[in-house]
PDB file of N, CA and C in Angstrom:
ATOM      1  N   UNK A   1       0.836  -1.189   0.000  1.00  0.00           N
ATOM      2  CA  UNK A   1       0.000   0.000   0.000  1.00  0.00           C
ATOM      3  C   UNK A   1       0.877   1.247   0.000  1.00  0.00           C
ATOM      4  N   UNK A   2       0.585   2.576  -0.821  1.00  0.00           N
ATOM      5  CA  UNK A   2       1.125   3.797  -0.587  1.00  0.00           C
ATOM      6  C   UNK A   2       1.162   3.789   0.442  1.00  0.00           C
ATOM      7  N   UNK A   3       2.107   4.977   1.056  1.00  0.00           N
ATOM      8  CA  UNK A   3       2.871   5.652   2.931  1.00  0.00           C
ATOM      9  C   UNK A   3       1.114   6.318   2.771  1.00  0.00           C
ATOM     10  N   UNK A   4       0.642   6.179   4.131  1.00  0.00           N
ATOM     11  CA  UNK A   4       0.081   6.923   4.599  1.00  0.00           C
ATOM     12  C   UNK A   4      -1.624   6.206   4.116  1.00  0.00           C
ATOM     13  N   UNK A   5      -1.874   5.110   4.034  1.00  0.00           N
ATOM     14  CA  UNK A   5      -3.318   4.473   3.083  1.00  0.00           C
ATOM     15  C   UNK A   5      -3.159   3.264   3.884  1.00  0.00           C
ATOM     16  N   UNK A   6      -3.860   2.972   4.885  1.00  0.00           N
ATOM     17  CA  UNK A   6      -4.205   1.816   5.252  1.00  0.00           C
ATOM     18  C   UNK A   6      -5.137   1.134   5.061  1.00  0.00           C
ATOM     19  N   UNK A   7      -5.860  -0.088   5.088  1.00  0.00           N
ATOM     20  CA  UNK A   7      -6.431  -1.316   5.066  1.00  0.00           C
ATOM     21  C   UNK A   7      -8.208  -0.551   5.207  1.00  0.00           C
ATOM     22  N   UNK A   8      -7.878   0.299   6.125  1.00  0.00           N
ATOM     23  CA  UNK A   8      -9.903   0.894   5.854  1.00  0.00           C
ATOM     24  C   UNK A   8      -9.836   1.922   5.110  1.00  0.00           C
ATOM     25  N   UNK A   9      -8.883   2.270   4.209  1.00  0.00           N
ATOM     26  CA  UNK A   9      -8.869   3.355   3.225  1.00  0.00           C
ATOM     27  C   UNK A   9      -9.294   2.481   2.018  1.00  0.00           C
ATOM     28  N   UNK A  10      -8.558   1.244   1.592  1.00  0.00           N
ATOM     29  CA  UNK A  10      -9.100   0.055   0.641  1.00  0.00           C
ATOM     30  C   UNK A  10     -10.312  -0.216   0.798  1.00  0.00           C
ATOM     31  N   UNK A  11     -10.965  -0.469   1.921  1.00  0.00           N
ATOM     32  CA  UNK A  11     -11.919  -0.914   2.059  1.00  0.00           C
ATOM     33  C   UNK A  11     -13.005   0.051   1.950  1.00  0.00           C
ATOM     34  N   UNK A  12     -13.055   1.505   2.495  1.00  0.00           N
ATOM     35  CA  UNK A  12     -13.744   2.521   2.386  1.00  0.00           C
ATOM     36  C   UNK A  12     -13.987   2.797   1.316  1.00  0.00           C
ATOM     37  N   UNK A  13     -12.950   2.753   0.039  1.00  0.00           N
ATOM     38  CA  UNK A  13     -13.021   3.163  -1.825  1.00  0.00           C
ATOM     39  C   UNK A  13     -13.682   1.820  -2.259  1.00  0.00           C
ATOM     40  N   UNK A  14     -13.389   0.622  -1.919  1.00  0.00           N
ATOM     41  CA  UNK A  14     -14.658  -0.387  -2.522  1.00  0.00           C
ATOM     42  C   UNK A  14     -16.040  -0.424  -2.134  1.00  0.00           C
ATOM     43  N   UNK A  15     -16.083   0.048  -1.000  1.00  0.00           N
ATOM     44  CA  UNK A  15     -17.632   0.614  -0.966  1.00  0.00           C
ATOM     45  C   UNK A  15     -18.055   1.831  -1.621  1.00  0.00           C
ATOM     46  N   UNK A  16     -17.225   2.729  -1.820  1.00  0.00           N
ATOM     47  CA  UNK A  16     -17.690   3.685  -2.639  1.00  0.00           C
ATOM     48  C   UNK A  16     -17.630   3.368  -4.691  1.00  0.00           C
ATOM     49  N   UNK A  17     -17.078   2.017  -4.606  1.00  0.00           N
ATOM     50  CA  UNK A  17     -17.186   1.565  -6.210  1.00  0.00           C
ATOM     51  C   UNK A  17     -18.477   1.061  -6.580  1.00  0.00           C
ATOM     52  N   UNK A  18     -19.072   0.425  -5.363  1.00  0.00           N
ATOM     53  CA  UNK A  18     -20.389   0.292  -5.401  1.00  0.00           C
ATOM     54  C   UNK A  18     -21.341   1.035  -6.033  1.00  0.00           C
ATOM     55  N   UNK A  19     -21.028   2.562  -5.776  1.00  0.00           N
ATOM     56  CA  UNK A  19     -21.732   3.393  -6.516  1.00  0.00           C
ATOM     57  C   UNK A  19     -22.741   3.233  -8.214  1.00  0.00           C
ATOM     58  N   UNK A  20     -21.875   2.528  -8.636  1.00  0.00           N
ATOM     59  CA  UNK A  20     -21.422   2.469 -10.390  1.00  0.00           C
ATOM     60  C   UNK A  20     -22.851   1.984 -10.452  1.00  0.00           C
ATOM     61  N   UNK A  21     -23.805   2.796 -11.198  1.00  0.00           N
ATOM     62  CA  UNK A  21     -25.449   1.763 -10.917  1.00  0.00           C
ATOM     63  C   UNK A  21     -25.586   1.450 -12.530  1.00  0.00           C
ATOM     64  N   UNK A  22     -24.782   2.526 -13.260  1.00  0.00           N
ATOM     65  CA  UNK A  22     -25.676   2.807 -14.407  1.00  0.00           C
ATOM     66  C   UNK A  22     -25.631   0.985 -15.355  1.00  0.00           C
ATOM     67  N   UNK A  23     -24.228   0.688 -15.554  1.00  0.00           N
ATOM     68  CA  UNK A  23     -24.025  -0.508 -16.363  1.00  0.00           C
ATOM     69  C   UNK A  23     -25.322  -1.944 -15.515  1.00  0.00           C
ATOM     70  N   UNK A  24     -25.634  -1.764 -14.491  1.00  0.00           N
ATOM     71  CA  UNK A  24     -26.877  -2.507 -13.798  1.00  0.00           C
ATOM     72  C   UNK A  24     -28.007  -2.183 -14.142  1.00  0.00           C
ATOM     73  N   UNK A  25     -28.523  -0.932 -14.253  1.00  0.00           N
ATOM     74  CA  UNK A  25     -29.377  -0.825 -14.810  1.00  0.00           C
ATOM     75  C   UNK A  25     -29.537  -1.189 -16.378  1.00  0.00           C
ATOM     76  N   UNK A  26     -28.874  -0.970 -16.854  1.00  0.00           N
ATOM     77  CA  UNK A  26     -28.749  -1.498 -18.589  1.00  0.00           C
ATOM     78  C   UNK A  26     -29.203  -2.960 -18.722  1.00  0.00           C
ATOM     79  N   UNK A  27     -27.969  -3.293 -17.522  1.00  0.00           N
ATOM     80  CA  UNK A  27     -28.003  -5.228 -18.039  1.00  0.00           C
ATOM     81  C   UNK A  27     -29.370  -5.536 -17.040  1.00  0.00           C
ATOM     82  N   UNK A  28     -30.017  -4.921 -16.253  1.00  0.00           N
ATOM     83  CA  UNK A  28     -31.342  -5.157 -16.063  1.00  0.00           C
ATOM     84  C   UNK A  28     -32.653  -5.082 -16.782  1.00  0.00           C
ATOM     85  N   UNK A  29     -32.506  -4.147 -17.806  1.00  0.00           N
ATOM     86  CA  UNK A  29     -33.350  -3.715 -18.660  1.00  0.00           C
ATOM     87  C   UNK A  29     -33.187  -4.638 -19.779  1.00  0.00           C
ATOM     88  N   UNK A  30     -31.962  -4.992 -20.040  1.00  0.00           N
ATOM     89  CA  UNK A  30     -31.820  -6.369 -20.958  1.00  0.00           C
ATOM     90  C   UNK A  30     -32.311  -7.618 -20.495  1.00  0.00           C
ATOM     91  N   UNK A  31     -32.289  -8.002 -19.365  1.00  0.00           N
ATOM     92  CA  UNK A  31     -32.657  -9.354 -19.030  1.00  0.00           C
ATOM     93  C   UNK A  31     -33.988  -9.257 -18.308  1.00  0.00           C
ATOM     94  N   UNK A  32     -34.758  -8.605 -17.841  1.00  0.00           N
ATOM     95  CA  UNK A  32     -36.393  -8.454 -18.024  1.00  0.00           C
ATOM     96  C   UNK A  32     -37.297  -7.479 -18.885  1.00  0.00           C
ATOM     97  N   UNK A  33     -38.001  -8.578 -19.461  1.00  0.00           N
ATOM     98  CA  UNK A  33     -38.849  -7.764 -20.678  1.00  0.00           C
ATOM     99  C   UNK A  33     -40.357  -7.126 -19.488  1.00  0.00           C
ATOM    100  N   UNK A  34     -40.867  -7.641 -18.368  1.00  0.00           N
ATOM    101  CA  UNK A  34     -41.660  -7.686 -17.866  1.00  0.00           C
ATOM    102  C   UNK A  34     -41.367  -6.251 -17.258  1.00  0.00           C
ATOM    103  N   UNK A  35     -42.162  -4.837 -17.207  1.00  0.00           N
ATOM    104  CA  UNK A  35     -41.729  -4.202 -16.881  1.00  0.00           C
ATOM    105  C   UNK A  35     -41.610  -4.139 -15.274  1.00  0.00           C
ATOM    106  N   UNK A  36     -42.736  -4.197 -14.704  1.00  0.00           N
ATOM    107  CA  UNK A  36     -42.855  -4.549 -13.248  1.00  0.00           C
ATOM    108  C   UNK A  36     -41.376  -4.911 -12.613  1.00  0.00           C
ATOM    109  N   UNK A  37     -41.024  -6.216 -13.245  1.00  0.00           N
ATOM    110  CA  UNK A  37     -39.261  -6.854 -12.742  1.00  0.00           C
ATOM    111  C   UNK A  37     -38.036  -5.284 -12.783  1.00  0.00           C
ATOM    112  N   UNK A  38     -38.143  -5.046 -14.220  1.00  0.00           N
ATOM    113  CA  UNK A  38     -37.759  -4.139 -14.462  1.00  0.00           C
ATOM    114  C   UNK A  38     -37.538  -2.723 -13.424  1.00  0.00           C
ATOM    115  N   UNK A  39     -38.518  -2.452 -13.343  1.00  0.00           N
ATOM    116  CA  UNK A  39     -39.386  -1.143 -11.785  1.00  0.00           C
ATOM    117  C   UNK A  39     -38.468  -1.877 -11.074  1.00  0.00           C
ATOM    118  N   UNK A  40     -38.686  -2.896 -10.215  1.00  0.00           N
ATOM    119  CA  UNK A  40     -38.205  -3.874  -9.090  1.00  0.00           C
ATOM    120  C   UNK A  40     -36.858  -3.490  -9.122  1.00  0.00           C
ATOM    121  N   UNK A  41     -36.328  -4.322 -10.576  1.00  0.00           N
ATOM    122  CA  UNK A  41     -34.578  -3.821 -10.325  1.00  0.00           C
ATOM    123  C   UNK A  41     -33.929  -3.127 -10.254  1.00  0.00           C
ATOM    124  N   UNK A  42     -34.926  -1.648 -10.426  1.00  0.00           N
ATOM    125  CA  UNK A  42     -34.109  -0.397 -10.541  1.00  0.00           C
ATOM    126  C   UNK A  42     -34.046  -0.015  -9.439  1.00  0.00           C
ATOM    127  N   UNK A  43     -35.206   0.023  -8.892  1.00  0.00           N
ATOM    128  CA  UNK A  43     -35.208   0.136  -7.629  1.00  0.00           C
ATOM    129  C   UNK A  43     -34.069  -0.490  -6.295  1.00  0.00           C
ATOM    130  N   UNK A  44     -33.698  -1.534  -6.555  1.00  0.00           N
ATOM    131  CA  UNK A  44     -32.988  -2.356  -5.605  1.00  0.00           C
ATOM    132  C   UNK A  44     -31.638  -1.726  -6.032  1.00  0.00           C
ATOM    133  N   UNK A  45     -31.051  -1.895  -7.100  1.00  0.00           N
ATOM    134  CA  UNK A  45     -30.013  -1.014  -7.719  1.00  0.00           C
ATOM    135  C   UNK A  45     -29.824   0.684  -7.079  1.00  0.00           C
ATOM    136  N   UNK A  46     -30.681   1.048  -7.130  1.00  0.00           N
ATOM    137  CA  UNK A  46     -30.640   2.693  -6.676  1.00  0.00           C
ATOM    138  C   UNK A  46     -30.352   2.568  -5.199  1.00  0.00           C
ATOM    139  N   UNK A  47     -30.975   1.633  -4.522  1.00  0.00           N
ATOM    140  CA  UNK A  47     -30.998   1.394  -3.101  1.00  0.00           C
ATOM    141  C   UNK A  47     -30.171   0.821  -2.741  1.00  0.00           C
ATOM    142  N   UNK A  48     -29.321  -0.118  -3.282  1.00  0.00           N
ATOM    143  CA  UNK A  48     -27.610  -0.848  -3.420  1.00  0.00           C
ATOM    144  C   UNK A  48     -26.802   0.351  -3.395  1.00  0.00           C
ATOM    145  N   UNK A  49     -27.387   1.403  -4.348  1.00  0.00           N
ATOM    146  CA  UNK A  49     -25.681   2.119  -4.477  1.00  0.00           C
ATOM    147  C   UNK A  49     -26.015   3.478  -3.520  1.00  0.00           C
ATOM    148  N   UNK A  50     -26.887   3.854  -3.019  1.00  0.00           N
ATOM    149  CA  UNK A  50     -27.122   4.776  -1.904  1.00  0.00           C
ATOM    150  C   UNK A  50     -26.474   4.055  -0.602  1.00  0.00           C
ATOM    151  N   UNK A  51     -26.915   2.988  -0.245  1.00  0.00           N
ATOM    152  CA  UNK A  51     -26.386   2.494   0.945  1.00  0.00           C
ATOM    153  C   UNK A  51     -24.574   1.837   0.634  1.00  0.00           C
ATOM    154  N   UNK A  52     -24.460   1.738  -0.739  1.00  0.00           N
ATOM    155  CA  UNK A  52     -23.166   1.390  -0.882  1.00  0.00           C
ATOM    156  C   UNK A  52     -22.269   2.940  -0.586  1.00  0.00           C
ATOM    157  N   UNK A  53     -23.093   3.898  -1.127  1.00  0.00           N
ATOM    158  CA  UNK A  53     -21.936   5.258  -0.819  1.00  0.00           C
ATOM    159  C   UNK A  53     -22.027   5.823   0.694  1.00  0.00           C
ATOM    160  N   UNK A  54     -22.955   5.490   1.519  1.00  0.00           N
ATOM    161  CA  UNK A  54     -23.358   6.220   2.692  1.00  0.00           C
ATOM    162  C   UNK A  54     -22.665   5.339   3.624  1.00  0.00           C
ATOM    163  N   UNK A  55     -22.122   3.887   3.442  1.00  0.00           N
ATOM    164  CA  UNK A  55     -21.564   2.966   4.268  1.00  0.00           C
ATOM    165  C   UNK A  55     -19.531   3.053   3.914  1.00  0.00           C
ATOM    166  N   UNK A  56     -19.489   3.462   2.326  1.00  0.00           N
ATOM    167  CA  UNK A  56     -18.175   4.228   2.117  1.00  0.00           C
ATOM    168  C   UNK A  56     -18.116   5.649   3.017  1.00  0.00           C
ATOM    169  N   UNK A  57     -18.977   6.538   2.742  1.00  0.00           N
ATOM    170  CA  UNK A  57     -18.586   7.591   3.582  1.00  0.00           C
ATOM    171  C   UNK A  57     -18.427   7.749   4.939  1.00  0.00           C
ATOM    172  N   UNK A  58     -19.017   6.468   5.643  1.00  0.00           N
ATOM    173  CA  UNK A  58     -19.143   6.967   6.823  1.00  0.00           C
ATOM    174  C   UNK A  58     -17.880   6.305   7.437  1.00  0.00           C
ATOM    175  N   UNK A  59     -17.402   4.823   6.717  1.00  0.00           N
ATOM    176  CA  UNK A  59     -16.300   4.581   7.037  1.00  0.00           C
ATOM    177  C   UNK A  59     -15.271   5.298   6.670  1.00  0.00           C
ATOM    178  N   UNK A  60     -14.802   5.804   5.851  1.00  0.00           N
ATOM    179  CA  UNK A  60     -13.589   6.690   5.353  1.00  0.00           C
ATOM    180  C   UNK A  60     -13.786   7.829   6.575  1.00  0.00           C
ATOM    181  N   UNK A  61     -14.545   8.203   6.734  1.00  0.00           N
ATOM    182  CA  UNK A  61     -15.132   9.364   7.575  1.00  0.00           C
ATOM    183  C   UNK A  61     -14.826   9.035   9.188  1.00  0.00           C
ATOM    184  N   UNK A  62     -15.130   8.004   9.460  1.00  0.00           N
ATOM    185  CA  UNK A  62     -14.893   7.554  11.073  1.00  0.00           C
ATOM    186  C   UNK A  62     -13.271   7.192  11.238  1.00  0.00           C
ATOM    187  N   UNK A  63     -13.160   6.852  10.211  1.00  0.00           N
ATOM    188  CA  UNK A  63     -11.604   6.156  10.251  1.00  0.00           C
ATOM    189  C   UNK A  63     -10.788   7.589  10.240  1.00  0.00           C
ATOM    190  N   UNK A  64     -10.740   8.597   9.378  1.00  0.00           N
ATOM    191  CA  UNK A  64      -9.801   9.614   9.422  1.00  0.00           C
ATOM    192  C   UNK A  64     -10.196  10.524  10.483  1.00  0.00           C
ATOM    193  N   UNK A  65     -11.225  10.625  11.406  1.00  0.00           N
ATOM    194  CA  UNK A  65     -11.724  11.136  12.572  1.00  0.00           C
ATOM    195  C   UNK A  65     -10.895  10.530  13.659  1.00  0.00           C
ATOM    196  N   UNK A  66     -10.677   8.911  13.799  1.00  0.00           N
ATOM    197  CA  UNK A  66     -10.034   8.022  14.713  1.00  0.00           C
ATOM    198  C   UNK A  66      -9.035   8.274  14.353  1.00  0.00           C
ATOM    199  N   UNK A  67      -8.552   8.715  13.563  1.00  0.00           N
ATOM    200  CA  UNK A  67      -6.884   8.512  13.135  1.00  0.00           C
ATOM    201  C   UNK A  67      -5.649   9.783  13.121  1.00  0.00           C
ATOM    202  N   UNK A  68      -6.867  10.911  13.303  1.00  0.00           N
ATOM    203  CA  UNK A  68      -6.593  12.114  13.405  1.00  0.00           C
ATOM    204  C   UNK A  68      -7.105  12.937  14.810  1.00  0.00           C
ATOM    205  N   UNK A  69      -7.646  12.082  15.689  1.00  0.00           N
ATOM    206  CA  UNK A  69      -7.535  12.156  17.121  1.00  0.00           C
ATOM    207  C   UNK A  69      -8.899  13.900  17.136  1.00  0.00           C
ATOM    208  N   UNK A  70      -9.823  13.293  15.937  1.00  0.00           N
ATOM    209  CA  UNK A  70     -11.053  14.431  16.111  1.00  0.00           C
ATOM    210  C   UNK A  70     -10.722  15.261  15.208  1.00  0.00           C
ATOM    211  N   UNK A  71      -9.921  15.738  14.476  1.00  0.00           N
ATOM    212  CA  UNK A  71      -9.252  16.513  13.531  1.00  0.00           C
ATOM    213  C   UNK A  71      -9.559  16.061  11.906  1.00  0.00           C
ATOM    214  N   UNK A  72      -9.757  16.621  10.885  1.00  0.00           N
ATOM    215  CA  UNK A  72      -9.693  16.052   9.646  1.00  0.00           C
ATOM    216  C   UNK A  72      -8.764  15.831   8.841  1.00  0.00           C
ATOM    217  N   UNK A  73      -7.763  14.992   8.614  1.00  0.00           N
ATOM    218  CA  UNK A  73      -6.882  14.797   7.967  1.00  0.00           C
ATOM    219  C   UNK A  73      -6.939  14.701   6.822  1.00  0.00           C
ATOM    220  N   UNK A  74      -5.914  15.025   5.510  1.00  0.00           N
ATOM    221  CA  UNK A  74      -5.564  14.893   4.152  1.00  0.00           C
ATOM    222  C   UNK A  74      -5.589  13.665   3.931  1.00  0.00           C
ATOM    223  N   UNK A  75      -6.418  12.638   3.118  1.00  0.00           N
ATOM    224  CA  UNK A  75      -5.922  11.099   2.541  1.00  0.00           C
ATOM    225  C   UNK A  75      -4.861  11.642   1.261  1.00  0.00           C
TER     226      UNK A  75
END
């Protein structure tokens, strides 16, 4: 790992890769013709990548709070 990037900095940016909805929605819209399913998957998708960025932020966020003794530090 780069000086100064530890193990919940990795882990904090793969929850925030989560984000990525759009290529899910596509290949959802390809594999149900039924629109209803369709509705369904977008939905779960939108709701995957909200809780995927809010569970990145809060870890990146708690971790440079703990690590910076209450202070905000530079990653």
């Amino acid at each position: 790992l780069p000086e100064n990037t530890r193990w919940p900095h990795v882990l904090g940016l793969g929850l925030l890769g989560g984000i990525g909805f759009t290529m899910s929605i596509f290949i959802a819209l390809l594999s149900f013709s039924d629109p209803a399913y369709q509705t369904e998957a977008k939905f779960a998708i939108l709701v995957a990548s909200v809780l995927a960025g809010i569970t990145g932020f809060m870890l990146l966020n708690f971790y440079n709070k703990k690590k910076a003794g209450g202070h905000q530090s530079e990653l």
